[in-house]
Structure formats: structure tokens, C-alpha cells
Protein backbone atom coordinates (compact mmCIF):
# COMPACT_ATOMS: atom_id res chain seq x y z
CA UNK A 1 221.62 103.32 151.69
CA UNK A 2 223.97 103.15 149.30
CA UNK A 3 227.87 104.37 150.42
CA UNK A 4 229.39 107.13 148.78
CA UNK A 5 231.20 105.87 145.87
CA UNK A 6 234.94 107.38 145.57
CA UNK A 7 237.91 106.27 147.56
CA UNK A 8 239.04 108.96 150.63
CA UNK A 9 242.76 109.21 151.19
CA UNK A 10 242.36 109.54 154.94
CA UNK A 11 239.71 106.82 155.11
CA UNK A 12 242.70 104.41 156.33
CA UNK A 13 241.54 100.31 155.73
CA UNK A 14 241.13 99.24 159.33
CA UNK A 15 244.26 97.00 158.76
CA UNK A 16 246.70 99.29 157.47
CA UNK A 17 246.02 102.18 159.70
CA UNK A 18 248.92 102.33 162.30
CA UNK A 19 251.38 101.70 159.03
CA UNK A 20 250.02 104.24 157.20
CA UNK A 21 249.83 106.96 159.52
CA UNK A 22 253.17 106.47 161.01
CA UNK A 23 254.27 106.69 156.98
CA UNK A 24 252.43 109.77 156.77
CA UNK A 25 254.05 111.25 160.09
CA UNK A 26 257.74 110.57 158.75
CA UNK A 27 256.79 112.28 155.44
CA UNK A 28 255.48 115.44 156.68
CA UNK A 29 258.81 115.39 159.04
CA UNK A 30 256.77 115.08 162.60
CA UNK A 31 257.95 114.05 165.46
CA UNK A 32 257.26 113.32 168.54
CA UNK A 33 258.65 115.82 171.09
CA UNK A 34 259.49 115.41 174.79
CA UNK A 35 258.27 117.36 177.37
CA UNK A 36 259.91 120.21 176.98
CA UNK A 37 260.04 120.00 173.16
CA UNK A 38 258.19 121.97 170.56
CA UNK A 39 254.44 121.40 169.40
CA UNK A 40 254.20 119.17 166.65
CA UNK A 41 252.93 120.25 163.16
CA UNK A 42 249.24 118.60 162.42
CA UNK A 43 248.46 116.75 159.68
CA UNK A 44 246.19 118.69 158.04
CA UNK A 45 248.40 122.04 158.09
CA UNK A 46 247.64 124.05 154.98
CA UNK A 47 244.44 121.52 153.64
CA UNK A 48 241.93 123.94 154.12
CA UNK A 49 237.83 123.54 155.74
CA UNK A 50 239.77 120.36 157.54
CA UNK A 51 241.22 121.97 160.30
CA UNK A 52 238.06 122.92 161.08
CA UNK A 53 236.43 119.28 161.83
CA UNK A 54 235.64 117.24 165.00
CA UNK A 55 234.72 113.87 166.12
CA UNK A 56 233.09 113.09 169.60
CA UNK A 57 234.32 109.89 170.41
CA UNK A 58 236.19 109.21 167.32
CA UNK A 59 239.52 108.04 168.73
CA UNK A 60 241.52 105.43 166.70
CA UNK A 61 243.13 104.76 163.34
CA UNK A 62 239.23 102.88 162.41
CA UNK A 63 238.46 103.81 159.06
CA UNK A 64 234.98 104.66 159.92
CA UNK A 65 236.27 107.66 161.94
CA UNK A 66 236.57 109.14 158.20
CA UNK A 67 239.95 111.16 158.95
CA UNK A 68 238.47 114.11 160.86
CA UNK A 69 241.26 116.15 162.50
CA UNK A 70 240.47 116.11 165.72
CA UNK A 71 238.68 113.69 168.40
CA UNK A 72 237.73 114.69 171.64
CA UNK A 73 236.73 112.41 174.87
CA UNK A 74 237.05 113.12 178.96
CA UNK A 75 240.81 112.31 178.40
CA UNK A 76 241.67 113.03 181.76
CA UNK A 77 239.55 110.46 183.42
CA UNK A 78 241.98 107.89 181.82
CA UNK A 79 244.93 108.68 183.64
CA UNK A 80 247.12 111.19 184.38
CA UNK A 81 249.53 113.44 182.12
CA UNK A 82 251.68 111.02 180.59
CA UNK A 83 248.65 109.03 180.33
CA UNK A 84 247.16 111.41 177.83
CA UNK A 85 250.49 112.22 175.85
CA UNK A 86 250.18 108.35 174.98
CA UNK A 87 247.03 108.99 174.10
CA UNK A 88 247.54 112.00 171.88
CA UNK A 89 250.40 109.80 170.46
CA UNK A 90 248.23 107.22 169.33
CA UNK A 91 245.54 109.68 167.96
CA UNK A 92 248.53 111.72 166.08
CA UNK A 93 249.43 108.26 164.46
CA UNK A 94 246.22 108.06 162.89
CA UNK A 95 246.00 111.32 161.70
CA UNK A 96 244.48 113.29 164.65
CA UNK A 97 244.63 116.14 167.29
CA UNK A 98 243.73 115.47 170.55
CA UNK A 99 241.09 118.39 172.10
CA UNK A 100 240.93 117.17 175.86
CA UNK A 101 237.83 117.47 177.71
CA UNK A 102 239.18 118.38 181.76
CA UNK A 103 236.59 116.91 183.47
CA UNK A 104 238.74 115.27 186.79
CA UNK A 105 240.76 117.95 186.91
CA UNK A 106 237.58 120.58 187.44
CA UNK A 107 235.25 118.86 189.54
CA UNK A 108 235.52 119.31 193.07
CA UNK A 109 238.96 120.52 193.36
CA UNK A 110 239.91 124.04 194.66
CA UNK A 111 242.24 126.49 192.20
CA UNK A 112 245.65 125.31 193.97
CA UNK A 113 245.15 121.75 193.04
CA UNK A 114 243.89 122.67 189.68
CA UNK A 115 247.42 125.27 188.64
CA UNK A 116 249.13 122.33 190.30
CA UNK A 117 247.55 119.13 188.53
CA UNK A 118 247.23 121.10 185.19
CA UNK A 119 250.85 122.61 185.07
CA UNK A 120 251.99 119.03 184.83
CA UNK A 121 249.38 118.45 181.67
CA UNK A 122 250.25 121.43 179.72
CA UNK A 123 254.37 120.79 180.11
CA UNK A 124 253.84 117.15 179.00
CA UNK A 125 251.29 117.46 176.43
CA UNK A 126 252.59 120.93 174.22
CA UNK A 127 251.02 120.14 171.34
CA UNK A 128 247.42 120.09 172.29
CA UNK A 129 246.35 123.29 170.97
CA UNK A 130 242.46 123.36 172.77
CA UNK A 131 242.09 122.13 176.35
CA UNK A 132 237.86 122.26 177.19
CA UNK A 133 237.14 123.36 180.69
CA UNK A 134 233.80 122.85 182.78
CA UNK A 135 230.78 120.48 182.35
CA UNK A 136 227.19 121.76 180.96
CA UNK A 137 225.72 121.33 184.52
CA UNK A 138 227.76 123.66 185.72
CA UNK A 139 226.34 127.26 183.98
CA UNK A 140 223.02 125.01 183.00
CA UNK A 141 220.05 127.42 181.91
CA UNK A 142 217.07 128.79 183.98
CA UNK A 143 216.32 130.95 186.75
CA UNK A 144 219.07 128.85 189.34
CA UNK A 145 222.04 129.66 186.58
CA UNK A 146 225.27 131.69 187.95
CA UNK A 147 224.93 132.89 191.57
CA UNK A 148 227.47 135.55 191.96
CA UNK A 149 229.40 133.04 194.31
CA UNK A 150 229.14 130.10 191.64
CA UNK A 151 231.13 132.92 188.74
CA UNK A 152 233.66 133.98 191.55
CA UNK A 153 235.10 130.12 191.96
CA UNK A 154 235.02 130.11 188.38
CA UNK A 155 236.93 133.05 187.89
CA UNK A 156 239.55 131.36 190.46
CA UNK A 157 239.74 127.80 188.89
CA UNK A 158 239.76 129.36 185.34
CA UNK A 159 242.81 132.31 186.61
CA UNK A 160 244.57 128.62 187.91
CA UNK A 161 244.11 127.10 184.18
CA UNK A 162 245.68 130.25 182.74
CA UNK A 163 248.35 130.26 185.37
CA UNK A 164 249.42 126.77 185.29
CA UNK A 165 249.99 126.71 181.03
CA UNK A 166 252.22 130.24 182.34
CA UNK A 167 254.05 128.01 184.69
CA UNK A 168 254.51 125.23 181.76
CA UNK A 169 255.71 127.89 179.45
CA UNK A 170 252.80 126.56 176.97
CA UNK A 171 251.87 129.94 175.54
CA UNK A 172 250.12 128.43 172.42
CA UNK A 173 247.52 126.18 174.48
CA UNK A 174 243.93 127.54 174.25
CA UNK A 175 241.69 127.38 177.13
CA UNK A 176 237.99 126.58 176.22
CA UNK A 177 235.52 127.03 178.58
CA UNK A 178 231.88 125.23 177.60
CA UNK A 179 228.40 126.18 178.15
CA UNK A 180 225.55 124.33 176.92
CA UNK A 181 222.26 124.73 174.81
CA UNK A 182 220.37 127.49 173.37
CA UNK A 183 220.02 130.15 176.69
CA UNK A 184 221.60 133.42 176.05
CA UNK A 185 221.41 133.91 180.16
CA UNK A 186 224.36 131.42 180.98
CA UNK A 187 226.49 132.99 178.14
CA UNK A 188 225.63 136.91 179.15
CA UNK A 189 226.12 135.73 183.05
CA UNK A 190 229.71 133.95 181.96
CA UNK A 191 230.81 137.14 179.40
CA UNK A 192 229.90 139.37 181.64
CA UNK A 193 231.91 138.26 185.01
CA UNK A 194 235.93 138.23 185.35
CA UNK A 195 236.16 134.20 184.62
CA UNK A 196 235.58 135.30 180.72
CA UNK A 197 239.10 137.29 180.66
CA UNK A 198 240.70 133.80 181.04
CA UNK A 199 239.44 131.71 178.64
CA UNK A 200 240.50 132.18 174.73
CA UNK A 201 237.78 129.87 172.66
CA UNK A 202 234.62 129.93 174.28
CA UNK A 203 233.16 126.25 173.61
CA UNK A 204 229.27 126.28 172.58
CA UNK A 205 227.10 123.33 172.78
CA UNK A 206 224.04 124.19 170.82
CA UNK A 207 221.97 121.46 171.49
CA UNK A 208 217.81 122.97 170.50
CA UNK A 209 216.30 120.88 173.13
CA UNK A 210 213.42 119.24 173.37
CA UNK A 211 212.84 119.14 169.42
CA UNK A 212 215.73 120.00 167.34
CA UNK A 213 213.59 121.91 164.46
CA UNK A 214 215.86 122.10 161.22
CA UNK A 215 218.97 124.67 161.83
CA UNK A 216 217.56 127.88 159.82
CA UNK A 217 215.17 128.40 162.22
CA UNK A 218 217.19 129.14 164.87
CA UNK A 219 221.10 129.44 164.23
CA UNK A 220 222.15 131.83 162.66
CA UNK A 221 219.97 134.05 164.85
CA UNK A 222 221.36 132.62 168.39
CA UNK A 223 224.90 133.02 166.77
CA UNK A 224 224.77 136.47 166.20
CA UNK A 225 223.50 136.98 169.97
CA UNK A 226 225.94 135.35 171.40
CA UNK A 227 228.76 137.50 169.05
CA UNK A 228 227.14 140.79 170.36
CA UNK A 229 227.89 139.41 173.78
CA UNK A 230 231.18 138.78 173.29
CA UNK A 231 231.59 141.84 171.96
CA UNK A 232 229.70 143.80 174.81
CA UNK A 233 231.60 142.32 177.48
CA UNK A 234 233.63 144.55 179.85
CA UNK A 235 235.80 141.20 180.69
CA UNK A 236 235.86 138.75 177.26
CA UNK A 237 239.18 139.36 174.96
CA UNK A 238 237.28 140.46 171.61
CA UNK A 239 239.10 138.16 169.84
CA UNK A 240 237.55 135.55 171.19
CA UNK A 241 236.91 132.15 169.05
CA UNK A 242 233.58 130.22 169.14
CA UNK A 243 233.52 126.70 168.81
CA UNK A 244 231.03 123.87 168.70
CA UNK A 245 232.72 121.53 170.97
CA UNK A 246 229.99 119.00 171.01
CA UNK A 247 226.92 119.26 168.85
CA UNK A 248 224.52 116.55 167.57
CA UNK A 249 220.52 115.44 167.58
CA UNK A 250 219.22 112.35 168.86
CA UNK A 251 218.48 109.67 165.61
CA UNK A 252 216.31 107.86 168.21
CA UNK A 253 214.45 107.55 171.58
CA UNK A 254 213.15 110.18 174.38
CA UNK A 255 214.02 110.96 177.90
CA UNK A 256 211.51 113.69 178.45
CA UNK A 257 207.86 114.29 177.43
CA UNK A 258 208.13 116.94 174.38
CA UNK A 259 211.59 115.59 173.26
CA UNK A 260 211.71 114.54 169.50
CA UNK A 261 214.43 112.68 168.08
CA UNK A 262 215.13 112.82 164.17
CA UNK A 263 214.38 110.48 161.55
CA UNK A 264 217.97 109.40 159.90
CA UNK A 265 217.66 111.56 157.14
CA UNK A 266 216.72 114.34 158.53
CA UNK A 267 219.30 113.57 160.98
CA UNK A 268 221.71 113.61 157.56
CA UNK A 269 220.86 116.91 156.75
CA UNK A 270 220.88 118.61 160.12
CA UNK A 271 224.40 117.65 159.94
CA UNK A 272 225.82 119.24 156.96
CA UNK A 273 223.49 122.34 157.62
CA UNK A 274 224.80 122.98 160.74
CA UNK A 275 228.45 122.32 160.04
CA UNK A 276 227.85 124.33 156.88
CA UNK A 277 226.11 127.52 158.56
CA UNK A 278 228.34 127.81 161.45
CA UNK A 279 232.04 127.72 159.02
CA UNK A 280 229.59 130.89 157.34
CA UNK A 281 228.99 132.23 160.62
CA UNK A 282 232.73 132.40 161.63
CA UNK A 283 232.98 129.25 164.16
CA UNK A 284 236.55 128.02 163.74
CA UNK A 285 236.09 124.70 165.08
CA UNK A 286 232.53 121.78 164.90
CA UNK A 287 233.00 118.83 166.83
CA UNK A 288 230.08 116.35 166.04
CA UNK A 289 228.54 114.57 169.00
CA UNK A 290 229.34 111.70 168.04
CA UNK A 291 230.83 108.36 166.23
CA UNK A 292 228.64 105.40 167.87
CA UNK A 293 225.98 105.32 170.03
CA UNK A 294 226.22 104.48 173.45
CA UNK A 295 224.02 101.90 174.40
CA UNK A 296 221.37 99.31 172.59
CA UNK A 297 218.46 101.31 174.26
CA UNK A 298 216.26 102.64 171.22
CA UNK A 299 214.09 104.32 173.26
CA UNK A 300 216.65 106.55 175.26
CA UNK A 301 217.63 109.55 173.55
CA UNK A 302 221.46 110.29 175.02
CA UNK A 303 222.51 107.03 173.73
CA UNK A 304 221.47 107.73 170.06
CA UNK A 305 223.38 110.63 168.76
CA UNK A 306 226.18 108.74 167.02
CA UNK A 307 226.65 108.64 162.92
CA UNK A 308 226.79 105.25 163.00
CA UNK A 309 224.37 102.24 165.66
CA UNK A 310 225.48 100.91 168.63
CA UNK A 311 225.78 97.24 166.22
CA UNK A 312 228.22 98.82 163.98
CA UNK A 313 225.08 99.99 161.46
CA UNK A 314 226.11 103.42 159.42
CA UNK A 315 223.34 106.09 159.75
CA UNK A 316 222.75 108.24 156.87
CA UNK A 317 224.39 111.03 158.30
CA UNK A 318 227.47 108.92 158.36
CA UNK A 319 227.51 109.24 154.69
CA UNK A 320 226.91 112.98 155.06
CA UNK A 321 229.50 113.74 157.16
CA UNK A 322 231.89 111.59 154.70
CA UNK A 323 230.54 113.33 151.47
CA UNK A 324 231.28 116.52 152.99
CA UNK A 325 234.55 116.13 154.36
CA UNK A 326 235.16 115.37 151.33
CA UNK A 327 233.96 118.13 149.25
CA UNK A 328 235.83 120.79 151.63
CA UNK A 329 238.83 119.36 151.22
CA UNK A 330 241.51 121.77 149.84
CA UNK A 331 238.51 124.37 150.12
CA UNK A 332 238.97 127.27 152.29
CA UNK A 333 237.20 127.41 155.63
CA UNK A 334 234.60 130.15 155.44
CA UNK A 335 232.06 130.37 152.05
CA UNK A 336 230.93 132.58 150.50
CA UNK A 337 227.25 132.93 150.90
CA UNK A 338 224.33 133.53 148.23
CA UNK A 339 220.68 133.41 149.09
CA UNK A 340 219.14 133.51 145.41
CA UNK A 341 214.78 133.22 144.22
CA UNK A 342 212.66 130.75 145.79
CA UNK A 343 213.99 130.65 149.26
CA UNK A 344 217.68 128.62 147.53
CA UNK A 345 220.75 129.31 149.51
CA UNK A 346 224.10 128.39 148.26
CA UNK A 347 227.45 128.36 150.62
CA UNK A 348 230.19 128.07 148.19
CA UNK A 349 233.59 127.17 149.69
CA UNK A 350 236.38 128.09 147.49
CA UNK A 351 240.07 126.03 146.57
CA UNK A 352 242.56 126.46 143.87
CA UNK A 353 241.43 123.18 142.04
CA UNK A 354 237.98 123.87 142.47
CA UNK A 355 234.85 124.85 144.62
CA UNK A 356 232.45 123.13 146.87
CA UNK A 357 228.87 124.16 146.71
CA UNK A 358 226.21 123.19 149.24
CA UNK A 359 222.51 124.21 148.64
CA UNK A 360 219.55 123.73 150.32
CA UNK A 361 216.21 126.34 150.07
CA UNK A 362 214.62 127.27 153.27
CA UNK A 363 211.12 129.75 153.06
CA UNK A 364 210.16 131.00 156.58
CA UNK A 365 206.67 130.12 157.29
CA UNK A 366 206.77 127.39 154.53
CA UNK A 367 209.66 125.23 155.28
CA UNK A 368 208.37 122.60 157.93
CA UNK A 369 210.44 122.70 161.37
CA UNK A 370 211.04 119.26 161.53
CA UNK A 371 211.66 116.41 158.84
CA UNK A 372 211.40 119.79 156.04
CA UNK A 373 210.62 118.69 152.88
CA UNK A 374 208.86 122.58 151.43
CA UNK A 375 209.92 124.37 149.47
CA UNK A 376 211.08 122.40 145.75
CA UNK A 377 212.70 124.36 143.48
CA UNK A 378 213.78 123.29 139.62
CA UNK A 379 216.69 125.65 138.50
CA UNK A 380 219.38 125.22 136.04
CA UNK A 381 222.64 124.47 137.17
CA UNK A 382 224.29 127.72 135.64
CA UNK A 383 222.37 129.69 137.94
CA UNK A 384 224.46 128.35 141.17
CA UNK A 385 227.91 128.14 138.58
CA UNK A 386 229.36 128.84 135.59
CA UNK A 387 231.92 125.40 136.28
CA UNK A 388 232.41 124.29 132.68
CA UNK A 389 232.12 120.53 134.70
CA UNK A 390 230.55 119.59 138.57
CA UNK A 391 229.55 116.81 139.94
CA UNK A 392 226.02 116.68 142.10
CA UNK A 393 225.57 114.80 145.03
CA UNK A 394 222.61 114.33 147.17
CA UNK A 395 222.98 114.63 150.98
CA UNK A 396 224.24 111.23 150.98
CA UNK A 397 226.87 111.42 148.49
CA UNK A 398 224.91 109.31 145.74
CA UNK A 399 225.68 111.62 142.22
CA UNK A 400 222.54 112.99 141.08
CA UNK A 401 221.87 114.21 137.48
CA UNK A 402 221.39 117.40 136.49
CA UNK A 403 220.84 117.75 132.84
CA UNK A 404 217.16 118.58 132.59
CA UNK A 405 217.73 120.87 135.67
CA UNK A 406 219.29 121.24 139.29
CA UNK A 407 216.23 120.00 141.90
CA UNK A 408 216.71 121.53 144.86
CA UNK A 409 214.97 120.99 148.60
CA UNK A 410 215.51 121.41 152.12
CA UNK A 411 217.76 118.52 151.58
CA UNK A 412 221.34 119.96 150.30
CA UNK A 413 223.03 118.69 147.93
CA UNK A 414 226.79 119.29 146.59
CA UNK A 415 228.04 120.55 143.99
CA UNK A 416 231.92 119.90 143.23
CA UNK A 417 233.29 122.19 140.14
CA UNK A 418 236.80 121.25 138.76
């Protein structure tokens, strides 16, 4: 597969990395502050769809990280506070916020050693704007999800998050709390008890388990539920942010009967379709699960997620993800959506040099669930712009022609106008 062919600004060479992001720290006047000092300004202030990417597991000034703006790991299993203000030191060199995933600091320890333990990590750390809470297992779905008992130590270790960034005088820190997968149950039970009036982002991971059919045929519908249950709540702030703190599909292997893992293309697409739908559906934040894979093991699914092999190998949705960084940036966060003939939807993301386009056509009951390739539509490029010039790119980032007419397929493609 060929690589996408124009140079990225934040695609730092491997070598020059540390250089050039401490260069780019000192221009945009950051600093690093001490414990007590202000947050820092991010890199990516003012640039748009940016703020509004993720990596999994994308720690480090490696150019294949592609200059997302934020990278989030179990940070707190490496240390302690100052541990992970080194960390977000190092990340902030290369161009990247740190979004903390409290894993240590949640498990098995009662409320008083949480506000004590996480007082500390909010004075020493005040530029973290999104600490994650919880593990998936713990509001997991089914008929054994969220005993009354299980949401009343929740509402107690969540009340010690909120009380502990009080204590640190961190008023900007948001606390995320995450709950996993596609069951409305676990989010209802959680928006529904006293732990929701704590929290200020609350972190989805929509993983469609066990065969992760192509993303119209299930977002945007299991967005909008879990928006009406924010907005029902007697507990939830209304203002509530949604974000995808980890979200992904398996490129290979299974670890159930019934699971399906994608082929790499389709895993390409599912990408930018996802990303793409949920900026239109209002989620400030995607964090893509993840940069490499795991392990060696083909044939086991949770080590297969990553945009790039566990031997270094770039997937095709590497070059997705790249191409559509790319086109976003500058562009504002939330499109504008069109849905025109023939099933063709167009998310256009606006800037002031210029617009991003990504379509795709989708046909209920003749679009395929998995590996989509129904319906194909010819159309002439005026019809999604009246750009004077564009550039077309498939999925991939290779430039496609358009002269004879725009093809279009479940497979987006982009469409930059200058």
C-alpha cells in the first residue's frame, strides 16, 4: 500500500523529534510549570478538528504516532505523581497531552485513600485537562450490571475524585468516568444514580462486539440513546461531554466463537467513519485504540487492534488515520452534514483556507454489514462542491481522479477544496 504522498508538519523524523518539539514549545511561549503553577497552553490551541484526536498507546516523539494531540495509557501504574508529570513532560515535548487512565488509584482502594492519593496527582500534574476513571469490568453489560451497592461505592470513590482536584485547587481538571460497549443498561444504571453528578465527560467505549458491522448501522442510533439519557437524568450535569476514550476493531484473530475481526481495509474505513460520524454527532474527544499491536499472536483478537503490526508493519488504516488528520487540519471540529441521491453522504468540515469533505454512500438493506462494498455511485464532483480546485483521495490517501466523474462507495474518500 502505497503511503500518502505529502509531507505532515507534525510527522516529526524519528531523529529530530525531541529538538523539534522543544523548538516548537519555546515558540508558542510554553513552559513548564511547577506544582502550583498554571496549566500550560497545548499545542494545538486554535488548529481546529485537532484538539479533537487521540492515540491509545501513542506515547513518544516517533513519527509514526502522526502528531495526534493526545495519548492515553494506565499512567498511573508507572509510578506515582511526579512520576506522571515526567511523563506528561516528555509527551508535551513531542507535541502531546497526556489523558491519564486511573487504574491503581481505583481498584481496590476505599474513597479516603483515593481523595488522598489523587489530591497529590491533580496539584502536581495541573495541566492534564481529562483524568479517566474506572475499568470496563466494572459497569460491564448484562443482567449482573450495577447492584445498588456496586453504584453507592461508586458514588463515594467518584465524590473523593471530585473532592481531591477541590483540595488541589485544580478547578479546570475533568473527571471522566468510562463504561464500555454498546448496552444502554450500564449507561441508564450509571446516569441515573448520584455517582453521575460527579463526573464532567462521560468516557464511551463503543466497541460492537462480537462483529463490528460497518458504523452506519449502528452509531448514530446508540449515540442519540445515550444523549436522551444524559439528558433524562435526575443526577448527570446536562452539559455533560461524551467522549470515545478508547475505540477500535480487531484487524485480526478471535477470542470467542461469533467474533469477527476486519479485513485491513475495511478496518481503514471503519476508522475514518467512525471518527467522522461521532465529530457530527457532537463527541468532543476520539481516542483510537490503538498504535501497535500487542503481541505476535494472529489468531487472538485483543492483541490486533493497533494501526500499525506488532513487527513495525503499517496497516491501511494507518494511512487513514494520517490522511485524515490531515485533511481536518485548520478545519473546524463539527461538519456540516449532507445526505444527497443514491444513499451518498457528505460531512464537510469547514476552515478559512479551505474545506475537508469526506463521503461515503450507505443504503439500508443494501449496504453489506461487514467488508461493504454496495452501493456505487458515479456523480460529478460539482454536486458535493462548487471548489473552483480539490484534491480527491481514496481512504488511503492515494489522489484519485475525478475528471470523468466522482466514484463513490462505502469506502470514503476526501475531498480537500482550496
Amino acid at each position: 500500500m502505497a503511503s500518502f504522498p505529502l509531507l505532515y508538519p507534525r510527522q516529526y523524523p524519528r531523529q529530530a523529534g525531541w529538538l523539534i518539539g522543544l523548538i516548537a514549545a519555546i515558540a508558542l511561549g510554553a513552559y513548564v510549570a511547577d506544582a502550583a503553577g498554571a496549566p500550560r497552553a497545548p499545542y494545538f490551541a486554535g488548529q481546529g478538528a485537532r484538539q479533537s484526536f487521540g492515540l491509545v498507546h501513542g506515547e513518544g516523539c516517533d513519527s509514526d504516532w502522526l502528531g495526534v494531540a493526545y495519548t492515553k495509557n494506565w499512567w498511573d501504574k508507572q509510578g506515582g505523581a511526579e512520576a506522571l508529570r515526567a511523563a506528561a513532560d516528555r509527551e508535551y515535548a513531542c507535541g502531546k497531552m497526556v489523558t491519564p487512565l486511573m487504574v491503581a488509584h481505583w481498584d481496590g482502594l476505599a474513597p479516603g485513600a483515593i481523595r488522598s492519593a489523587m489530591t497529590n496527582y491533580f496539584a502536581q500534574n495541573p495541566d492534564i485537562s481529562v483524568w479517566e476513571f474506572g475499568r470496563e469490568e466494572n459497569l460491564g453489560g448484562g443482567d449482573g450490571c450495577c447492584s445498588p451497592a456496586q453504584l453507592a461505592l461508586l458514588e463515594k470513590k467518584l465524590y473523593a475524585v471530585r473532592a481531591a482536584r477541590d483540595d488541589a485547587n485544580n478547578p479546570s481538571a475533568k473527571i471522566a468516568y468510562q463504561i464500555a460497549n454498546l448496552d444502554l443498561r450500564p449507561f441508564e444504571a450509571f446516569l441515573n444514580s448520584r455517582a453521575a453528578r460527579w463526573i464532567d465527560v462521560l468516557a464511551a467505549h463503543p466497541y460492537p462486539w462480537p462483529d463490528f458491522p460497518t458504523p452506519e448501522s449502528w452509531h448514530d442510533e446508540w449515540i442519540e440513546g445515550v444523549k436522551r439519557l444524559i439528558a433524562a437524568s435526575p443526577y448527570a450535569n446536562k452539559k455533560t461531554k461524551i467522549m470515545y476514550t478508547e475505540v477500535g476493531a480487531p484487524v485480526s484473530g478471535v477470542d470467542a466463537p461469533g467474533d469477527r475481526a476486519q479485513s485491513p481495509l475495511e478496518n481503514a474505513q471503519y476508522l475514518v467513519k467512525l471518527h467522522v460520524m461521532a465529530f457530527n454527532a457532537g463527541v468532543e474527544r476520539v481516542y483510537w485504540y490503538h498504535g501497535q499491536d500487542t503481541c505476535g499472536d494472529a489468531g487472538n483478537a485483543e492483541c490486533n487492534f493497533g494501526l500499525t503490526a506488532h513487527d513495525g508493519r503499517k496497516r491501511p488504516a494507518y494511512f487513514a488515520y494520517r490522511t485524515l488528520l490531515s485533511c481536518l487540519e485548520g478545519k473546524a471540529a463539527a461538519p456540516a452534514f449532507r445526505a444527497l441521491e443514491a444513499g451518498v453522504r457528505v460531512y464537510e468540515f469547514a476552515g478559512e483556507r479551505g474545506k475537508c469533505l469526506v463521503a461515503w454512500t450507505y443504503a439500508p438493506g443494501v449496504t453489506q454489514r461487514h467488508a461493504p462494498t454496495l452501493p456505487v455511485v458515479k456523480l460529478p464532483i460539482r454536486t458535493l462542491t462548487d471548489a473552483r480546485a480539490a484534491v480527491v483521495r481514496d481512504v488511503t490517501g492515494a489522489i484519485t481522479s475525478y475528471v470523468d466523474g466522482l466514484t463513490l462507495s462505502p469506502s470514503p474518500v476526501f475531498i480537500e477544496t482550496f
